[in-house]
Protein backbone atom coordinates (compact mmCIF):
# COMPACT_ATOMS: atom_id res chain seq x y z
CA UNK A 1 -1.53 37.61 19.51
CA UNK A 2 0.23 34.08 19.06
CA UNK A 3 -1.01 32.26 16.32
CA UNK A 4 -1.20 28.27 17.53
CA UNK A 5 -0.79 26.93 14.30
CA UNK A 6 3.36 28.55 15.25
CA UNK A 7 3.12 26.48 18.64
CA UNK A 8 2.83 23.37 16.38
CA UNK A 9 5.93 21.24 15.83
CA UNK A 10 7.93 22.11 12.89
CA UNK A 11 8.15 18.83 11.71
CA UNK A 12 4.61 18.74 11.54
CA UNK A 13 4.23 22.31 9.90
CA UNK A 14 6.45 20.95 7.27
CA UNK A 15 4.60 17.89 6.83
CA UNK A 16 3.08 17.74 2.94
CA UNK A 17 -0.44 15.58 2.90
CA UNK A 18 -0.63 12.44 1.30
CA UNK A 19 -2.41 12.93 -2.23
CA UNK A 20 -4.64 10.69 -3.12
CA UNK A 21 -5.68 9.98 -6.79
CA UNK A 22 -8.07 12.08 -7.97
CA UNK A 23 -11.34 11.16 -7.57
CA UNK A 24 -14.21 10.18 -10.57
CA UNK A 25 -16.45 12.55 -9.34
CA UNK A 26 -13.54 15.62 -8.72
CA UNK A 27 -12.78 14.85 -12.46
CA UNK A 28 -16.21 15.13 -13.60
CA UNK A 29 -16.76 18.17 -12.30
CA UNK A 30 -13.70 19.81 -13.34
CA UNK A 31 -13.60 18.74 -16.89
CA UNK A 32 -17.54 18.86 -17.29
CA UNK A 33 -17.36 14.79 -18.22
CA UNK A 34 -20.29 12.11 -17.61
CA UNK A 35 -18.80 10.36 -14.44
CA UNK A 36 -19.61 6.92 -16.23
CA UNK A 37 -17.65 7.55 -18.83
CA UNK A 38 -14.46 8.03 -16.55
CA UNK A 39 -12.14 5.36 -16.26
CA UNK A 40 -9.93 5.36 -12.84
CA UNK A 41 -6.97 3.92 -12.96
CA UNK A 42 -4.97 5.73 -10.46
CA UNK A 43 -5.09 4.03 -7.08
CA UNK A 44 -4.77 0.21 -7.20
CA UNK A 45 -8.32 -0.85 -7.00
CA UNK A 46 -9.39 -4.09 -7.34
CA UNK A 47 -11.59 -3.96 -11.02
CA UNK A 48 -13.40 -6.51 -9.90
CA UNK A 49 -15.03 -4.48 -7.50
CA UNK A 50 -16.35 -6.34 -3.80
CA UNK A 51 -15.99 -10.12 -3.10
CA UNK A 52 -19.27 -12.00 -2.96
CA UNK A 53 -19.19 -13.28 0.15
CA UNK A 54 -18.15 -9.68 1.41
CA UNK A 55 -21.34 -7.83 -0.10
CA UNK A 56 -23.37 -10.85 1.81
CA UNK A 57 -21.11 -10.14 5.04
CA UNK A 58 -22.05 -6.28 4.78
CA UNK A 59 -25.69 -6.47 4.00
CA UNK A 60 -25.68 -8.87 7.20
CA UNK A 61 -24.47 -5.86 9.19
CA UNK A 62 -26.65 -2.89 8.57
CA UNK A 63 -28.77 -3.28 11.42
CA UNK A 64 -26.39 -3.20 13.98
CA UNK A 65 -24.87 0.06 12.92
CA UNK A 66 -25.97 1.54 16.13
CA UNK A 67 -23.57 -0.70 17.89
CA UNK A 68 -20.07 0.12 18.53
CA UNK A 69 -17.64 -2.66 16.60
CA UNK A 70 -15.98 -4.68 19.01
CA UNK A 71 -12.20 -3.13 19.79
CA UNK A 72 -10.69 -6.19 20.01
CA UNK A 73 -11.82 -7.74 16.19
CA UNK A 74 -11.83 -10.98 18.30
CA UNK A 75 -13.32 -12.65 14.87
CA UNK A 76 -11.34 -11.15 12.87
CA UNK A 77 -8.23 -11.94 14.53
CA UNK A 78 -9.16 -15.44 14.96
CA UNK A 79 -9.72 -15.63 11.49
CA UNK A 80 -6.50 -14.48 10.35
CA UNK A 81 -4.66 -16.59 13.17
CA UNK A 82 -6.17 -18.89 11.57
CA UNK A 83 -4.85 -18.18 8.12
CA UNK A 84 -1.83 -17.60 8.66
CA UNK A 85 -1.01 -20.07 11.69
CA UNK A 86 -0.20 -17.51 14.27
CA UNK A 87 -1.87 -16.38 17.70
CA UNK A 88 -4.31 -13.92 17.76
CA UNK A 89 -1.72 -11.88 20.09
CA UNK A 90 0.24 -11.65 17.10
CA UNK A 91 -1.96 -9.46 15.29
CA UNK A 92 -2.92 -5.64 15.03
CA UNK A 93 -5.95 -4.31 13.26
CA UNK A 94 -5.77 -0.97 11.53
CA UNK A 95 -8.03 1.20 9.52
CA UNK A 96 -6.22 -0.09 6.26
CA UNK A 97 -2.57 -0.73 6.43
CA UNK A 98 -1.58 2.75 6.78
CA UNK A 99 -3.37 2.91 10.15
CA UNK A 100 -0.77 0.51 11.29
CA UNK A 101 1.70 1.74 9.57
CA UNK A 102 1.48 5.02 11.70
CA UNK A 103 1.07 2.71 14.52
CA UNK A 104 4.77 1.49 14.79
CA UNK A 105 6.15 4.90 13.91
CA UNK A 106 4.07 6.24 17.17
CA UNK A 107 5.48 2.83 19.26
CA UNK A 108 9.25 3.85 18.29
CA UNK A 109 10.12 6.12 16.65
CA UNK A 110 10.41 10.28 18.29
CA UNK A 111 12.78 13.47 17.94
CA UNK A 112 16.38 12.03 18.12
CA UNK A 113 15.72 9.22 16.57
CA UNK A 114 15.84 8.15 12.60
CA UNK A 115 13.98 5.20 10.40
CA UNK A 116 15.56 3.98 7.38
CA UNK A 117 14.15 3.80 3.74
CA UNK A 118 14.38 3.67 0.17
CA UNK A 119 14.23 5.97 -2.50
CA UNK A 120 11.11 5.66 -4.11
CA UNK A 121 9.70 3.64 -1.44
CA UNK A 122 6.00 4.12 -0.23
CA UNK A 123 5.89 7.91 0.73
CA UNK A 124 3.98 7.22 3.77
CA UNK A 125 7.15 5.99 4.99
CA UNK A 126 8.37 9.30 5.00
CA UNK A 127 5.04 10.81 6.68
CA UNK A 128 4.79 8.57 9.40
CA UNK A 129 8.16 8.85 10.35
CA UNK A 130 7.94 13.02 9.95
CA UNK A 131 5.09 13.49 11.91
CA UNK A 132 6.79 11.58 15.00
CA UNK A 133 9.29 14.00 14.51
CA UNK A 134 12.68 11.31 13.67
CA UNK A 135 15.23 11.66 11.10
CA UNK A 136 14.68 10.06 7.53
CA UNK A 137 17.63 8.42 6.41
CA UNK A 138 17.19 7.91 2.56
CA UNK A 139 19.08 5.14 0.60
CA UNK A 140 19.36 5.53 -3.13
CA UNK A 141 17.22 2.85 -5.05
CA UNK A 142 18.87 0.11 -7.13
CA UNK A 143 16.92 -0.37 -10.25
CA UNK A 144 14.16 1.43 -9.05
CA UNK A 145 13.94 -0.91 -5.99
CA UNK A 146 15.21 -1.83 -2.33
CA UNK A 147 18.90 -1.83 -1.90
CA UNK A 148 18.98 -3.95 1.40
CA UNK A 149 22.57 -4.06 1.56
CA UNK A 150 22.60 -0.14 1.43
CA UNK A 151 19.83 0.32 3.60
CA UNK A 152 21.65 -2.00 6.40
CA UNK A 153 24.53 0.05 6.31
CA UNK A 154 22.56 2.95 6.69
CA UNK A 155 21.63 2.03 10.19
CA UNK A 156 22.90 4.36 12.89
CA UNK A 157 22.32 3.68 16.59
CA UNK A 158 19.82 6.35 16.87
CA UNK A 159 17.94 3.95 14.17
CA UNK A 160 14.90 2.46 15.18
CA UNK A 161 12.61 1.34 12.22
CA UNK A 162 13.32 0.44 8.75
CA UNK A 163 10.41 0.31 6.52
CA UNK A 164 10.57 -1.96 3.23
CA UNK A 165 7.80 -2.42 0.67
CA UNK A 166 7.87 -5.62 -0.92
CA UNK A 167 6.05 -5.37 -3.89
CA UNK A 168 6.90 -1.99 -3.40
CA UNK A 169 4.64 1.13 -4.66
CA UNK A 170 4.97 2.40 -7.15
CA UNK A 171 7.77 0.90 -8.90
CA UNK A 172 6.43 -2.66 -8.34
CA UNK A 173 10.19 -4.14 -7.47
CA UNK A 174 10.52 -7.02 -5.71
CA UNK A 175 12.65 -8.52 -3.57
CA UNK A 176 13.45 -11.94 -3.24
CA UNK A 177 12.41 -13.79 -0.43
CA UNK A 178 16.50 -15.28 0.48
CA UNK A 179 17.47 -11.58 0.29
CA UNK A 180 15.19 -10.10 2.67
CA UNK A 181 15.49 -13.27 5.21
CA UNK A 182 19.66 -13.09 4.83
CA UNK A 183 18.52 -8.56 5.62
CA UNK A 184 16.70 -9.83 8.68
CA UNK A 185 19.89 -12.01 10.16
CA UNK A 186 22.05 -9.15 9.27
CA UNK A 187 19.77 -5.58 11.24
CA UNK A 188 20.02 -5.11 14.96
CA UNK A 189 18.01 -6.61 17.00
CA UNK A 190 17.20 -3.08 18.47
CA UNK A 191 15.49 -2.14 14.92
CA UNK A 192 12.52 -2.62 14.21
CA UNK A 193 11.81 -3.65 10.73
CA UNK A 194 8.56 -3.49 8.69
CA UNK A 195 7.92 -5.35 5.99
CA UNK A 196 4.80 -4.36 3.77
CA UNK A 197 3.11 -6.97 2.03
CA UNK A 198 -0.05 -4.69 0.41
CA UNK A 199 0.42 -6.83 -2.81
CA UNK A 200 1.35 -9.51 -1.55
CA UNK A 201 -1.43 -11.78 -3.62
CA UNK A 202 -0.43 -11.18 -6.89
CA UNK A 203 2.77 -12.25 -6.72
CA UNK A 204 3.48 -15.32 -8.41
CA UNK A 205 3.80 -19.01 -6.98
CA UNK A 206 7.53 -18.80 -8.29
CA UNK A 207 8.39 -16.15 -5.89
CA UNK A 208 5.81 -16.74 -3.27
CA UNK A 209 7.49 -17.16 0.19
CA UNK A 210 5.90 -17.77 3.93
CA UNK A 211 7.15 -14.67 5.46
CA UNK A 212 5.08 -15.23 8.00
CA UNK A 213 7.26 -17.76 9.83
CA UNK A 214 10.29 -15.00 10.16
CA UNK A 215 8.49 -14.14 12.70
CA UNK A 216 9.40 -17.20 15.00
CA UNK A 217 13.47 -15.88 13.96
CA UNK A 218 13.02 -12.50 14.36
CA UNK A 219 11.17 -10.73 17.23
CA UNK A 220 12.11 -7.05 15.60
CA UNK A 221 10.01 -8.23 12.54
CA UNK A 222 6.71 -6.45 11.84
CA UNK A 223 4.24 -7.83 8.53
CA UNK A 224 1.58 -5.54 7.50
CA UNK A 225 -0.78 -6.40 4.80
CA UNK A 226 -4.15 -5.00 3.20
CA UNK A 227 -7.54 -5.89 2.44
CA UNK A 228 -7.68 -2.88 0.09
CA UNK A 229 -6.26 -4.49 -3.26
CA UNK A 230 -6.48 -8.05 -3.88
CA UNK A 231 -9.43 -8.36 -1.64
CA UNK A 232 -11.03 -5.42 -3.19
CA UNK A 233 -12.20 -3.51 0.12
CA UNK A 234 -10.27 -0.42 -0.31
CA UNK A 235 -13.29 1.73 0.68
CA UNK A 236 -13.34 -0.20 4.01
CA UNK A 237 -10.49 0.15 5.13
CA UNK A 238 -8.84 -2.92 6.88
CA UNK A 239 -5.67 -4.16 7.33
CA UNK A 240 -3.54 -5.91 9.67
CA UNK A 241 -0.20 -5.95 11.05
CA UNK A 242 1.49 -9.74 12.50
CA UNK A 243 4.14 -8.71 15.08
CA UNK A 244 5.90 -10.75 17.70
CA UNK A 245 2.88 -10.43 20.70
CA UNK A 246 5.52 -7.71 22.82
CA UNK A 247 5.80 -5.58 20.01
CA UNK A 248 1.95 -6.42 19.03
CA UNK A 249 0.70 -5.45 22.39
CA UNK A 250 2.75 -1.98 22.24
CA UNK A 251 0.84 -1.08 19.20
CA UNK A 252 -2.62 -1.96 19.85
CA UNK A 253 -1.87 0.54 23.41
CA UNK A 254 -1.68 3.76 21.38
CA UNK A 255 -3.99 2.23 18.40
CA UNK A 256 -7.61 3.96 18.52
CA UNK A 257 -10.74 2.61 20.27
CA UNK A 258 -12.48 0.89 17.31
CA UNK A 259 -10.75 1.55 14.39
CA UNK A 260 -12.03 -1.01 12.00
CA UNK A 261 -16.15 -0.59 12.11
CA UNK A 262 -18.30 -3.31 12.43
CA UNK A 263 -19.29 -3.43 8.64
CA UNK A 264 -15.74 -3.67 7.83
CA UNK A 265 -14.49 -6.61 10.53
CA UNK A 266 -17.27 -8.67 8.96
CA UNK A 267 -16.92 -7.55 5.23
CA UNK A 268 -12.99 -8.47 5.82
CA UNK A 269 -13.66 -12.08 7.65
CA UNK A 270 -15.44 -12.66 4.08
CA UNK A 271 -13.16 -11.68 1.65
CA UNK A 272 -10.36 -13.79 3.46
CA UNK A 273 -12.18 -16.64 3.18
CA UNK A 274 -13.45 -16.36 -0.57
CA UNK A 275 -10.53 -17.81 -2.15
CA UNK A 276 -12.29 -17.91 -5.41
CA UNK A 277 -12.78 -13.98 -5.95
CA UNK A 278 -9.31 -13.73 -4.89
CA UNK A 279 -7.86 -16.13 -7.71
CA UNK A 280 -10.12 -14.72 -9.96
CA UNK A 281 -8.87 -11.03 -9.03
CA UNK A 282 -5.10 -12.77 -9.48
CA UNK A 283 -5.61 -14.08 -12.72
CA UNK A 284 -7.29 -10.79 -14.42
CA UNK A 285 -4.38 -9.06 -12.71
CA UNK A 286 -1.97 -11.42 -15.02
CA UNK A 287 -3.97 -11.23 -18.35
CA UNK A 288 -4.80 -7.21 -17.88
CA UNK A 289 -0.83 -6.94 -17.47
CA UNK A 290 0.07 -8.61 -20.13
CA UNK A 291 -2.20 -6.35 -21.90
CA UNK A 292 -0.83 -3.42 -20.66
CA UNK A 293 2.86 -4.01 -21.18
CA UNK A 294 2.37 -5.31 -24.73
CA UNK A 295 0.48 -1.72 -25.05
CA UNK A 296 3.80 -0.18 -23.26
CA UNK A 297 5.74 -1.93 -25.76
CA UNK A 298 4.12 -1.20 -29.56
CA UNK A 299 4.15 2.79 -27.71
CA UNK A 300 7.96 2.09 -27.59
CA UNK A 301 7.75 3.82 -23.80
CA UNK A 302 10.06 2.05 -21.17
CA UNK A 303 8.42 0.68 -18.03
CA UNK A 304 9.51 -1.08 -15.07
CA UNK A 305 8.61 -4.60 -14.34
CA UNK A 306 5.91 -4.92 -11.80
CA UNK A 307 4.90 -7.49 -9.31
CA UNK A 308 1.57 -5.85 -8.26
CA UNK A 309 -1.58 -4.51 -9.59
CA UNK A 310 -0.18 -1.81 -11.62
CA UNK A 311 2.62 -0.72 -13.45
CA UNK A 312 4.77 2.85 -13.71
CA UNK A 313 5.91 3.92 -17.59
CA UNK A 314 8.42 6.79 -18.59
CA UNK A 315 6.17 9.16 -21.11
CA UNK A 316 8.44 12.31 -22.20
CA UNK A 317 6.18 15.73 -20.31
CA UNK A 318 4.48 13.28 -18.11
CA UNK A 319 2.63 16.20 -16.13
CA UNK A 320 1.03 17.20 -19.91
CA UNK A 321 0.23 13.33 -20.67
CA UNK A 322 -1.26 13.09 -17.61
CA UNK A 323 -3.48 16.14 -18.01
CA UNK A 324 -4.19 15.35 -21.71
CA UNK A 325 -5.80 11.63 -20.19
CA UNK A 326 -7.48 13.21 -17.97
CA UNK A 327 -9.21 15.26 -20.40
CA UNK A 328 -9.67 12.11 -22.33
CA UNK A 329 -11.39 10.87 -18.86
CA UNK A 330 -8.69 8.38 -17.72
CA UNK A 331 -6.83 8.85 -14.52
CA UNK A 332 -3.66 7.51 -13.72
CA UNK A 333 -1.58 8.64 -11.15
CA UNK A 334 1.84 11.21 -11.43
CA UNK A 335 4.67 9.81 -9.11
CA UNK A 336 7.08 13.50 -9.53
CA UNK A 337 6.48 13.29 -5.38
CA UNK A 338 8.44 9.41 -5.80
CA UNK A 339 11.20 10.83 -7.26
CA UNK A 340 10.20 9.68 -10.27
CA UNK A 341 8.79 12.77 -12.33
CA UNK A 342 8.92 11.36 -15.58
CA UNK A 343 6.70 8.11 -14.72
CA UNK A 344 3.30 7.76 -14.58
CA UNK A 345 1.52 4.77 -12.67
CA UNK A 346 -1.44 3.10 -14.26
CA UNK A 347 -3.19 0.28 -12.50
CA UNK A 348 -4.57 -2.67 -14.15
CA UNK A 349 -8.64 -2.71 -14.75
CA UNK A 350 -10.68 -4.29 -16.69
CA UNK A 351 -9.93 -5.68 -20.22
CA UNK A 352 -11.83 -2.64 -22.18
CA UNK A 353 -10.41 -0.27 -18.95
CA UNK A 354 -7.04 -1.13 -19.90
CA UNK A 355 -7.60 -0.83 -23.48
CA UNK A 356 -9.55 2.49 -23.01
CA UNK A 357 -6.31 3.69 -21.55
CA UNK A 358 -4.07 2.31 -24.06
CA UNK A 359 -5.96 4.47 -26.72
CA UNK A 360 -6.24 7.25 -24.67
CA UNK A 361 -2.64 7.08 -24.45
CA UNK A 362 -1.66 6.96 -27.88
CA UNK A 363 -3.59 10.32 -28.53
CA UNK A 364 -1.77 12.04 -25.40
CA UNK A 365 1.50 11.42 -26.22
CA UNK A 366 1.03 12.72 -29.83
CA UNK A 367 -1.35 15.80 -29.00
């Protein structure tokens, strides 16, 4: 008897699923713990929870759930052409940003071909390209970030995507908006490159650049960005990719019917335009770091500077400090599968969730 599960593409039988931070309610009921007493820290939530006008936006839509959403997100996509002064057959909608991630790796990339990225870059990088069966080409980090220079001459003419992560997760490196522009001049034309903006709202004014308008320059250029962290709708799953409107219309032909729901169109066309709950979300992010870092610092425990909503820390046995938290009911999140096996990755919440951790922490790496 032949097993289908052998038929199956290697590549994909090789594939290892994304993991997720663990769940409150997984932790609970392993460790026999009051689920409000947990404190998740793991998986770059937004602590301040849903934006106003979003809640308003989703209460709005509960009697139309029988309703299919409409495929095209025509409000949507009018609101962020809107935004971000482009047309609306610039954009792609996704079921949160890794929806459209997997998008361009199903528009170009296949067997015989290869997509570029760095080491300890997003790891759905490597899935996404995997699963369409190309080559990863893998170019060592410099400090913990994007070596563009590297990753340029790591383009071979089989090469068809490069993937960059700017904040990039989890290391929270940045690079500089002069850097990635002189990148863009300097890739094929043929190569498709994505940039991935997730955090892009908490980085600050200093640094802030309009990326956006590359895409005027650069027709190979691909933005993706998230309502799932600063807009604090990660259970919704939206996001959005800004393409040139060729490249655009080849990814919304293999995206799914309706992949953004009704509640979640609406609930997004919100939060983008409650700017208030977004600089409030910003400027907790800033204090709560602070917080954290000083924390990091008294501990003695090296971290790397971050430029999103969380920040990764060396703690000596960082599997056992990790399990010892959790048992203390904090999660943060391992990164071994980064590359990075001696890190740990704590987002920012709350003043007492940050805190909570900080004392948590203390205890672990002492136990």
């Amino acid at each position: 008897m032949i097993d289908p599960c052998e038929l199956s593409p290697s590549y994909v039988r090789a594939v290892a699923p994304y993991q997720p931070g663990k769940p409150i309610s997984e932790l609970a009921r392993e460790m026999g713990l009051d689920e409000s007493g947990i404190v998740k820290l793991a998986s770059n939530e937004n602590p301040l929870g849903v934006s106003p006008l979003a809640r308003e936006a989703i209460q709005a839509q509960l009697q139309g759930l029988a309703r299919y959403p409409d495929g095209s997100g025509f409000e949507l996509k009018r609101a962020l052409a809107t935004r971000y002064r482009v047309g609306q057959d610039h954009i792609v909608l996704g079921n949160g940003s890794n929806d459209v991630l997997e998008l361009v790796a199903r528009c170009f990339l296949g067997n015989g071909t290869s997509a570029v990225m760095s080491q300890h870059a997003f790891v759905v990088y490597h899935l996404a390209t995997q699963v369409a069966g190309a080559a990863r080409l893998e170019t060592p980090a410099s400090h913990y970030g994007h070596d563009l220079p590297a990753m340029a001459s790591a383009v071979r003419e089989n090469t068809r995507v490069i993937w960059i992560a700017n904040p990039n997760n989890p290391t929270g490196t940045f690079v500089p908006a002069p850097e990635v522009e002189a990148f863009l001049r300097r890739v094929p034309t043929r190569v498709v490159v994505v940039l991935d903006e997730a955090y892009n709202e908490y980085l600050p004014d200093e640094v802030q650049a309009d990326s956006v308008r590359w895409l005027q320059q650069f027709p190979n250029l691909v933005i993706t960005r998230t309502f799932s962290k600063a807009y604090g709708l990660a259970g919704l799953r939206v996001g959005f990719a800004m393409a040139h409107p060729e490249v655009a219309d080849l990814m919304n032909r293999v995206r799914q019917p309706f992949n953004v729901s009704v509640v979640a169109q609406a609930a997004a066309e919100a939060a983008l335009n409650d700017r208030e709950f977004v600089h409030r979300s910003v400027e907790l992010n800033r204090s709560g770091m602070r917080q954290i870092i000083e924390g990091l610092e008294e501990l003695n425990l090296q971290y790397i500077p971050s430029f999103g909503n969380f920040v990764s820390f060396r703690a000596g046995g960082a599997a056992q400090v990790y399990q010892r938290l959790l048992r203390h009911g904090v999660i943060v999140r391992p990164i071994g599968v980064y590359g990075l096996p001696e890190h740990l990755r704590v987002t920012i919440g709350l003043p007492a969730e940050n805190e909570r951790f900080l004392s948590a922490l203390r205890v672990a790496l002492h136990a």
